[in-house]
PDB file of N, CA and C in Angstrom:
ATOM      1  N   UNK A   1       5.280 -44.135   7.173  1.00  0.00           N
ATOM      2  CA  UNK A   1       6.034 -43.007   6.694  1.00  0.00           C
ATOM      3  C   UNK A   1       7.260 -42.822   7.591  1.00  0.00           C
ATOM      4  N   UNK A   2       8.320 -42.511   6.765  1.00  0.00           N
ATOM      5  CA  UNK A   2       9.556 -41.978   7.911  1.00  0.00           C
ATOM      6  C   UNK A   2       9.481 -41.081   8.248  1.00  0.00           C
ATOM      7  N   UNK A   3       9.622 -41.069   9.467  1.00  0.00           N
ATOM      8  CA  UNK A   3      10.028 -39.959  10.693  1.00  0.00           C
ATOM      9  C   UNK A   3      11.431 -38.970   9.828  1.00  0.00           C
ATOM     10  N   UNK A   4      11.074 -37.689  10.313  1.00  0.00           N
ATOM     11  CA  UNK A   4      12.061 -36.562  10.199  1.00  0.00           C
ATOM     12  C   UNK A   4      12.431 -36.096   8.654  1.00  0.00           C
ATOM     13  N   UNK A   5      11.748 -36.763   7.865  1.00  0.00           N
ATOM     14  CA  UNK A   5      11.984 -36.549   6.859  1.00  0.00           C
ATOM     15  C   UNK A   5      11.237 -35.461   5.306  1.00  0.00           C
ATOM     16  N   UNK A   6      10.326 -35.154   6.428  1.00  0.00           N
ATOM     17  CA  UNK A   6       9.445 -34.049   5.842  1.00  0.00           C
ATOM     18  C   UNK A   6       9.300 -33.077   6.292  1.00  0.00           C
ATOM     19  N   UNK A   7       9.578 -31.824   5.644  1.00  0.00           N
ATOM     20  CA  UNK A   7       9.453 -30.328   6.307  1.00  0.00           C
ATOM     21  C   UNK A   7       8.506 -30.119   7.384  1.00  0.00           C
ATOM     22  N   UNK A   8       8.406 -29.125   8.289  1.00  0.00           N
ATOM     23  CA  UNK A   8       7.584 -29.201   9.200  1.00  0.00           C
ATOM     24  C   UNK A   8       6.982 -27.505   9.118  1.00  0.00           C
ATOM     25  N   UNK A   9       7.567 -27.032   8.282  1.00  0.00           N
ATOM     26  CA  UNK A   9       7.378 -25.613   8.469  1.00  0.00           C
ATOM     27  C   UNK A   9       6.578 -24.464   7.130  1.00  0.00           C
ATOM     28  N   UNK A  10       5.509 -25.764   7.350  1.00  0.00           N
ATOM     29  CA  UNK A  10       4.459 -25.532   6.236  1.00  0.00           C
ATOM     30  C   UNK A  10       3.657 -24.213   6.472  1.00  0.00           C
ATOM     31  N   UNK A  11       3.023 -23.155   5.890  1.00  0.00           N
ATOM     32  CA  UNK A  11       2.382 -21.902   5.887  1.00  0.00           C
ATOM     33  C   UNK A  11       1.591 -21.662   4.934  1.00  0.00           C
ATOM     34  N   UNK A  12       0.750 -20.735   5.135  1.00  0.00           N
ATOM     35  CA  UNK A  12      -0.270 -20.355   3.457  1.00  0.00           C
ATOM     36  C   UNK A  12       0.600 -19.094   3.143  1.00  0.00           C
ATOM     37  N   UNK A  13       0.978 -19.494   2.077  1.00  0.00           N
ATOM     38  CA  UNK A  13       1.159 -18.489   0.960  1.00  0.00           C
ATOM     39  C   UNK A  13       0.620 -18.440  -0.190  1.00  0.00           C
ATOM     40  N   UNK A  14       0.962 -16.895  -0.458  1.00  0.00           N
ATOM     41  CA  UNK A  14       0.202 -16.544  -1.737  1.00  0.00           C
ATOM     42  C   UNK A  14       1.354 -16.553  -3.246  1.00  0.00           C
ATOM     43  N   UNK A  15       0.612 -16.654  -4.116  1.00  0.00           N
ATOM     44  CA  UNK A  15       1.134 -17.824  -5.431  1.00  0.00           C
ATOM     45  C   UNK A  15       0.152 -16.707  -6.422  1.00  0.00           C
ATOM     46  N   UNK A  16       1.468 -15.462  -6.896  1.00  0.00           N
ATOM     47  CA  UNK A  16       0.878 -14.316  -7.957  1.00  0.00           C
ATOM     48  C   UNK A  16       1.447 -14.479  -9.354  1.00  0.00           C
ATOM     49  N   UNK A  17       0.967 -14.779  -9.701  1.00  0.00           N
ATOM     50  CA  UNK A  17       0.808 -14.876 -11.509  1.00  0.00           C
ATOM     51  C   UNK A  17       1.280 -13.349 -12.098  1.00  0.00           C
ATOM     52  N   UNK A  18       2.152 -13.309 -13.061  1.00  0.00           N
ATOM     53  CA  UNK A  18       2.462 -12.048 -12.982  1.00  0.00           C
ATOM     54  C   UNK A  18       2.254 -12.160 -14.396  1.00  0.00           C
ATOM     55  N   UNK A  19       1.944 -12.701 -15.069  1.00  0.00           N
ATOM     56  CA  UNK A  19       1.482 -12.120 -16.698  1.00  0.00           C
ATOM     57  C   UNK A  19      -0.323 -11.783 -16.347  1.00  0.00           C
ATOM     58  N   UNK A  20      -0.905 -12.132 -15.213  1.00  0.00           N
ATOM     59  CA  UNK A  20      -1.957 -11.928 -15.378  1.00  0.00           C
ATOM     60  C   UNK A  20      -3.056 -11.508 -14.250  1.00  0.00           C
ATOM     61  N   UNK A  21      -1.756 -11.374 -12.961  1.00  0.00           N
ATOM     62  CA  UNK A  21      -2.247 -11.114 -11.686  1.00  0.00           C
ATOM     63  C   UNK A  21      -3.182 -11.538 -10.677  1.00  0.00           C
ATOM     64  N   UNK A  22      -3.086 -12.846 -11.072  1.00  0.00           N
ATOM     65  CA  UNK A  22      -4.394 -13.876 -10.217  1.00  0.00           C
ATOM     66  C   UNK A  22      -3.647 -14.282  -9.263  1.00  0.00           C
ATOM     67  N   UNK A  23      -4.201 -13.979  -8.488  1.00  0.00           N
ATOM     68  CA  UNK A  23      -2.973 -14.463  -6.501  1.00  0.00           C
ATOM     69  C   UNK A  23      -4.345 -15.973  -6.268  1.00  0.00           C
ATOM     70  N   UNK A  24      -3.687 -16.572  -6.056  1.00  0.00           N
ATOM     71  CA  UNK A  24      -4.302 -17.924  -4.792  1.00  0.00           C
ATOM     72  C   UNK A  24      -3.454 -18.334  -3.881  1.00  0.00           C
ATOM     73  N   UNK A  25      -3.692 -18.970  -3.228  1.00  0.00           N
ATOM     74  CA  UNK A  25      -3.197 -19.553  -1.620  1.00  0.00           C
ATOM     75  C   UNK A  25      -3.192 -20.802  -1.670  1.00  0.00           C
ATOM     76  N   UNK A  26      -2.158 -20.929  -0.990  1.00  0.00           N
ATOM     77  CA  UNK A  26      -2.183 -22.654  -0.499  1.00  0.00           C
ATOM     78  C   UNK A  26      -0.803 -22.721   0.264  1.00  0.00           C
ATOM     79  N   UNK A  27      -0.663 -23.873   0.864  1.00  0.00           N
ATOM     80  CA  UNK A  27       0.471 -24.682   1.637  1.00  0.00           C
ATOM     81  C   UNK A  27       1.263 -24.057   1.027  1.00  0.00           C
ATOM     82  N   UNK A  28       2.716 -23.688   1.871  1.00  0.00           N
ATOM     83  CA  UNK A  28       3.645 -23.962   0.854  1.00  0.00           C
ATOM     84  C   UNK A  28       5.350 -23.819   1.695  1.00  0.00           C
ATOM     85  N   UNK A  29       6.251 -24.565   1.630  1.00  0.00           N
ATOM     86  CA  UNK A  29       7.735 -24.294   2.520  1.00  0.00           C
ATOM     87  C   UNK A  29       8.424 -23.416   2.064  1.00  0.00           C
ATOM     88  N   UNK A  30       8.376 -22.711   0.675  1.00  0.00           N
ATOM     89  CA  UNK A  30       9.123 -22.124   0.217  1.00  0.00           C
ATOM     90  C   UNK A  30       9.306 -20.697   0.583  1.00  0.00           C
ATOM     91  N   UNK A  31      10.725 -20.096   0.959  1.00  0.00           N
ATOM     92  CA  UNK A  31      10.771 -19.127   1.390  1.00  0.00           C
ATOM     93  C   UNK A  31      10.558 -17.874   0.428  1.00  0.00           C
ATOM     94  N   UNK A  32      10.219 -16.752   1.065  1.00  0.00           N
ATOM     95  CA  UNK A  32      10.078 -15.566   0.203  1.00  0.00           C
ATOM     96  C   UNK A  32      10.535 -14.295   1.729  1.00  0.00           C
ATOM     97  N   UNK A  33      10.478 -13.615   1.318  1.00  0.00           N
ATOM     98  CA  UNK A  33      11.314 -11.887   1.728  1.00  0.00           C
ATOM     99  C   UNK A  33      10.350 -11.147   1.426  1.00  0.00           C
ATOM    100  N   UNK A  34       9.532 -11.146   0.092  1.00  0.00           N
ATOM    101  CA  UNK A  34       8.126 -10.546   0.005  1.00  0.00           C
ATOM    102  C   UNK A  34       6.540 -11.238   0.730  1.00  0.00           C
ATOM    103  N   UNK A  35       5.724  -9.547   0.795  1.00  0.00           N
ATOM    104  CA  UNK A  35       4.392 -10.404   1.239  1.00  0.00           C
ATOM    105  C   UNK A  35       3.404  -9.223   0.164  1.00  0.00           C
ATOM    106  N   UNK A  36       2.166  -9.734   0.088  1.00  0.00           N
ATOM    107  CA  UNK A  36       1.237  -9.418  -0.144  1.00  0.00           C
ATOM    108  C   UNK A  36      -0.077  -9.423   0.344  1.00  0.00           C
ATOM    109  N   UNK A  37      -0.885  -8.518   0.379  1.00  0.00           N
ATOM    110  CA  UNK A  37      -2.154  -7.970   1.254  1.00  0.00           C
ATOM    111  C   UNK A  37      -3.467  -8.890   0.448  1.00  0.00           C
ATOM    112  N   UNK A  38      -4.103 -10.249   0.800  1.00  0.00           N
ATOM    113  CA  UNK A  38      -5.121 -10.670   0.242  1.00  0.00           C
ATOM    114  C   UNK A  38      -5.892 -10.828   1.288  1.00  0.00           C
ATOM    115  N   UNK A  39      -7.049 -10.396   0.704  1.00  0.00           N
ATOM    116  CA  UNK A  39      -8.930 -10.264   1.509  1.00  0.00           C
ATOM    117  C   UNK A  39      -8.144  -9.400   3.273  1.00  0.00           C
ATOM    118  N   UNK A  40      -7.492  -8.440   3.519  1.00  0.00           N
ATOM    119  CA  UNK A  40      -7.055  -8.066   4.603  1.00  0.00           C
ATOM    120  C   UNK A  40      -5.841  -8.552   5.279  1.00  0.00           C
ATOM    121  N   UNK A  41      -5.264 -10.047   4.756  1.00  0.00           N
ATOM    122  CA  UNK A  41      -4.527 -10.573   5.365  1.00  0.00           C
ATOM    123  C   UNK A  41      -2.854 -10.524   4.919  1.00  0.00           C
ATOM    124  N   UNK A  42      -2.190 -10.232   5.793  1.00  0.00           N
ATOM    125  CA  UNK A  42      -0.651 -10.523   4.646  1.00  0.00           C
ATOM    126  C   UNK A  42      -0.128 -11.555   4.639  1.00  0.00           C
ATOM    127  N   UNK A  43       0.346 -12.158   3.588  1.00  0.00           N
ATOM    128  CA  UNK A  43       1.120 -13.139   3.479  1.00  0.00           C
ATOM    129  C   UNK A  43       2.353 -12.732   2.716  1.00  0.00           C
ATOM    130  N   UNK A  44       3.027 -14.440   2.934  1.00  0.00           N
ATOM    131  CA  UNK A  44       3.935 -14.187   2.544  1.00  0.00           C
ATOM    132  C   UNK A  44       3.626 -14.521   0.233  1.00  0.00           C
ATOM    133  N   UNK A  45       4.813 -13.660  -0.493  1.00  0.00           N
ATOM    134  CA  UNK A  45       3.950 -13.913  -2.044  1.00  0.00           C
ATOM    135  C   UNK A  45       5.415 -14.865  -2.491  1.00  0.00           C
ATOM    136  N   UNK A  46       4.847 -15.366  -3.595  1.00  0.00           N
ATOM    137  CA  UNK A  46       6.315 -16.312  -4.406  1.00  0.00           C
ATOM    138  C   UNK A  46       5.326 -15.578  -5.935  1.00  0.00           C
ATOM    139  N   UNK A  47       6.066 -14.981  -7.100  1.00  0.00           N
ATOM    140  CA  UNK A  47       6.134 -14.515  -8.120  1.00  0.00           C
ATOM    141  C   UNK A  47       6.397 -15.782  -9.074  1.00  0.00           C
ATOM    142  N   UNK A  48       5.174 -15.834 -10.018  1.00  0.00           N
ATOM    143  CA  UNK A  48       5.684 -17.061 -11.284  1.00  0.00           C
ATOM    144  C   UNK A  48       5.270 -16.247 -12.075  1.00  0.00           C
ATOM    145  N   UNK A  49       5.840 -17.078 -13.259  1.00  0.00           N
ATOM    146  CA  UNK A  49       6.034 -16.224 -14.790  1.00  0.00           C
ATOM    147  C   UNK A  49       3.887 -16.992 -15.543  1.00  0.00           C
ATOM    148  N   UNK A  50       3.582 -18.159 -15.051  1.00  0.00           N
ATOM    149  CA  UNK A  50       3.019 -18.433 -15.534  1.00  0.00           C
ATOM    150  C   UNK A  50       2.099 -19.810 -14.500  1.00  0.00           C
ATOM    151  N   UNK A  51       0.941 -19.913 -14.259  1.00  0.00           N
ATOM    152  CA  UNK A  51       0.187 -21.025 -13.438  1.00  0.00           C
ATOM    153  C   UNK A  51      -1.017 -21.136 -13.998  1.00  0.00           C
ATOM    154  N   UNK A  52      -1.963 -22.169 -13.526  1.00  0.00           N
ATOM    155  CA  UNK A  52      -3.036 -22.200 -14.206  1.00  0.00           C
ATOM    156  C   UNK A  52      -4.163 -21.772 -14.515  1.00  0.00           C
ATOM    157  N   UNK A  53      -4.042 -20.257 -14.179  1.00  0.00           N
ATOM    158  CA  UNK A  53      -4.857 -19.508 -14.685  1.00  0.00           C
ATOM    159  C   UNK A  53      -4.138 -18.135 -16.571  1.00  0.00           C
ATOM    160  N   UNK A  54      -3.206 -18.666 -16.742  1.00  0.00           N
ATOM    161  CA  UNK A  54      -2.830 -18.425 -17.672  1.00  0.00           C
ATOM    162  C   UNK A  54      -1.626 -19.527 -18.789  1.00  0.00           C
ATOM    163  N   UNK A  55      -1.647 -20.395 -18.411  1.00  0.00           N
ATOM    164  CA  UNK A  55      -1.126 -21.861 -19.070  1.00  0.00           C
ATOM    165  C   UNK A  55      -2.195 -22.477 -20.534  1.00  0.00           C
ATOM    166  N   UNK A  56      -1.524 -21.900 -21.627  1.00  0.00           N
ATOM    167  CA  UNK A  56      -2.594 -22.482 -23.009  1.00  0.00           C
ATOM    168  C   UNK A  56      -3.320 -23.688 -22.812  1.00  0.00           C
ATOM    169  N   UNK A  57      -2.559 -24.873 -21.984  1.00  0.00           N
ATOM    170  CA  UNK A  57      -3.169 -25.900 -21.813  1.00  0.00           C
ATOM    171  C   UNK A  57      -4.552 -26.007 -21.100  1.00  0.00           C
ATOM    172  N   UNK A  58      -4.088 -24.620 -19.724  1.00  0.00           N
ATOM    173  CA  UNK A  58      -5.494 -25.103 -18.871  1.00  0.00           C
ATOM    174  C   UNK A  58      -6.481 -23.948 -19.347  1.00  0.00           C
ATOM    175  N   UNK A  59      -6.679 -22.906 -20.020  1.00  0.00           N
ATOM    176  CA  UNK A  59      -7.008 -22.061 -20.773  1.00  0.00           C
ATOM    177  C   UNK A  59      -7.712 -21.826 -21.897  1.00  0.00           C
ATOM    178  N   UNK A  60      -7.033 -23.254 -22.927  1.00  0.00           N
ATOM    179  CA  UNK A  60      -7.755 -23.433 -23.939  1.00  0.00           C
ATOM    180  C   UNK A  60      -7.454 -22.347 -25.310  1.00  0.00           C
ATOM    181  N   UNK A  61      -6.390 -21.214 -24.558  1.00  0.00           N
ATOM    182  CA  UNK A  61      -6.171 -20.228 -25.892  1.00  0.00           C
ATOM    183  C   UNK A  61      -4.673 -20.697 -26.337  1.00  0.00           C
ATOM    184  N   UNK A  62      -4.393 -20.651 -27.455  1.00  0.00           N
ATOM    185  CA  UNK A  62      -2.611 -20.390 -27.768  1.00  0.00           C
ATOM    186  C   UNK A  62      -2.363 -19.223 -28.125  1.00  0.00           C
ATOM    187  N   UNK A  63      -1.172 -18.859 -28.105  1.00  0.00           N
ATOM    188  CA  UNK A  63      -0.440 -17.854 -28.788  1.00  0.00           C
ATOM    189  C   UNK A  63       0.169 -17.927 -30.065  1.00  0.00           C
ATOM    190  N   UNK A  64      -0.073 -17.382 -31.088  1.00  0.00           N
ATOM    191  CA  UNK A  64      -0.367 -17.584 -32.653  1.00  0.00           C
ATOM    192  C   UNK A  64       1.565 -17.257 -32.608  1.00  0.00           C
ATOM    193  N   UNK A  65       1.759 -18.527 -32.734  1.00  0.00           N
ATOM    194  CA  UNK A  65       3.041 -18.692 -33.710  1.00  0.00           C
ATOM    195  C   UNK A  65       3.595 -18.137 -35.227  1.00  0.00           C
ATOM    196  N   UNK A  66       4.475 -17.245 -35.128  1.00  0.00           N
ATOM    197  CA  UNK A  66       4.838 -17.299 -36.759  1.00  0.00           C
ATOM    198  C   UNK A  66       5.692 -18.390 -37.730  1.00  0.00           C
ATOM    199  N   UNK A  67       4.764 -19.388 -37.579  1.00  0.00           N
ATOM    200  CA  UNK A  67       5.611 -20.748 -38.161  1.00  0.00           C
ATOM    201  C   UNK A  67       5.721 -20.312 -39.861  1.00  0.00           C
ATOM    202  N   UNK A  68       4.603 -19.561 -40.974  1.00  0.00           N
ATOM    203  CA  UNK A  68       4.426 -19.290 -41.786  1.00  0.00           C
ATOM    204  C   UNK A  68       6.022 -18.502 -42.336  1.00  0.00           C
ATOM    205  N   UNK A  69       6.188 -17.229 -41.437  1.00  0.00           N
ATOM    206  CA  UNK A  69       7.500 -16.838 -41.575  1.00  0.00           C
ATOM    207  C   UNK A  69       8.835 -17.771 -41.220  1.00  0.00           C
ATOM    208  N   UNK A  70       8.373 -18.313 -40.281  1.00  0.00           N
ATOM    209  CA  UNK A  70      10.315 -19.265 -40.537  1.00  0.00           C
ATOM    210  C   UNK A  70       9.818 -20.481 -41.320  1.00  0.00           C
ATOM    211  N   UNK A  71       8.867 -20.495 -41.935  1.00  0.00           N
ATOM    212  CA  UNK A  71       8.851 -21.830 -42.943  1.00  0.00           C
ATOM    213  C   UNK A  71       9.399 -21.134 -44.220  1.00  0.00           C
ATOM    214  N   UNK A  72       8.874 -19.916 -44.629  1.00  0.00           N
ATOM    215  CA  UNK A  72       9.500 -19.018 -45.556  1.00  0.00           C
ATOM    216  C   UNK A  72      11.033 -18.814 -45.542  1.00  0.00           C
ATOM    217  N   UNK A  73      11.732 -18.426 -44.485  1.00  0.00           N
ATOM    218  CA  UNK A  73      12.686 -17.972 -44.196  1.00  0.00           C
ATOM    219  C   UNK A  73      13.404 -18.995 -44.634  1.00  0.00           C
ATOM    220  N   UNK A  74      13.255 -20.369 -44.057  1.00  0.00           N
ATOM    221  CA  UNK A  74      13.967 -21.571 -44.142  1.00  0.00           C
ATOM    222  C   UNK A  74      13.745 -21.921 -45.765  1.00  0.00           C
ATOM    223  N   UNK A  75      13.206 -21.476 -46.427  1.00  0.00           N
ATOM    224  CA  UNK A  75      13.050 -21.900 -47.865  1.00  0.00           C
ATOM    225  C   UNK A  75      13.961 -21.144 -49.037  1.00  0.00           C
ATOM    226  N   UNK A  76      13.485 -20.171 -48.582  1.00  0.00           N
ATOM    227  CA  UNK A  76      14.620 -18.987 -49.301  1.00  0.00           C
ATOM    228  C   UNK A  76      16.201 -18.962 -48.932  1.00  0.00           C
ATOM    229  N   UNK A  77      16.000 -19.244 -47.888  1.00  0.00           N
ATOM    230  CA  UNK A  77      17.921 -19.757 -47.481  1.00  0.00           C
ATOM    231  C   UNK A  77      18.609 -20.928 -48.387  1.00  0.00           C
ATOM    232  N   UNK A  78      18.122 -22.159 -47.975  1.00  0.00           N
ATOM    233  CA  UNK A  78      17.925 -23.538 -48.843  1.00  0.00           C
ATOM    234  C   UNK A  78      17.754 -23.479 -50.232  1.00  0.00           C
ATOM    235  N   UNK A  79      16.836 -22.791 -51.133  1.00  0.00           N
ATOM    236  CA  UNK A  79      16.370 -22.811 -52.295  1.00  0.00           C
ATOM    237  C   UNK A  79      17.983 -22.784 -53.243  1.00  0.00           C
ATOM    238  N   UNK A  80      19.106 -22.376 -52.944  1.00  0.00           N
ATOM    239  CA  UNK A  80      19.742 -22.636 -53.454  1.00  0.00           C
ATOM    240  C   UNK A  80      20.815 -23.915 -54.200  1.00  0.00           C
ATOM    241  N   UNK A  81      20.093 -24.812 -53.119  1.00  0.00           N
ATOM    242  CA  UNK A  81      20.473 -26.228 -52.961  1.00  0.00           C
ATOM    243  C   UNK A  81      19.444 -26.924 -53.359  1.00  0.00           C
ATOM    244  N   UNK A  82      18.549 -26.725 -54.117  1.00  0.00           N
ATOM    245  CA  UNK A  82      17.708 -27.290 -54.915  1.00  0.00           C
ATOM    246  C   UNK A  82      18.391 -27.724 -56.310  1.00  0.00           C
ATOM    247  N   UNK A  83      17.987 -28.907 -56.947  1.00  0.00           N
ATOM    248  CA  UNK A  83      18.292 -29.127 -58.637  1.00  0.00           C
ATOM    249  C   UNK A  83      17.575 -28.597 -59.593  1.00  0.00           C
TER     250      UNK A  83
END
């Protein structure tokens, strides 16, 4: 491995899910200005919109699309350009 070429200023931070409020921990270089209070301890927090405790993929649920309405929509626009 090369020398000097990897951060050195690794820390546990906390990693909060904000559609669904599940905090976990792990490694991480990235800076933050905020912290948060987990099991007594503060850390530092980084805010995501979405991780794998709320991701359809790792979850197993989707969110019900209205494909029915823009398949409609798109028909009734078009229908005029029919023979």
């Amino acid at each position: 491995m090369r020398k000097g070429i990897h951060p050195e200023n690794y820390r546990i931070v906390a990693f909060k899910d904000m559609s669904n409020d599940d905090v976990f921990l792990t490694k991480s270089t990235a800076n933050t200005n905020e912290t948060i209070e987990v099991d007594g301890v503060e850390y530092p927090v980084i805010k995501m919109e979405i991780s794998r405790t709320s991701h359809p993929f790792y979850t197993g649920k989707s969110k019900l699309v209205d494909t029915a309405g823009r398949i409609d929509k798109f028909k009734n626009k078009y229908a005029k350009f029919t023979k």
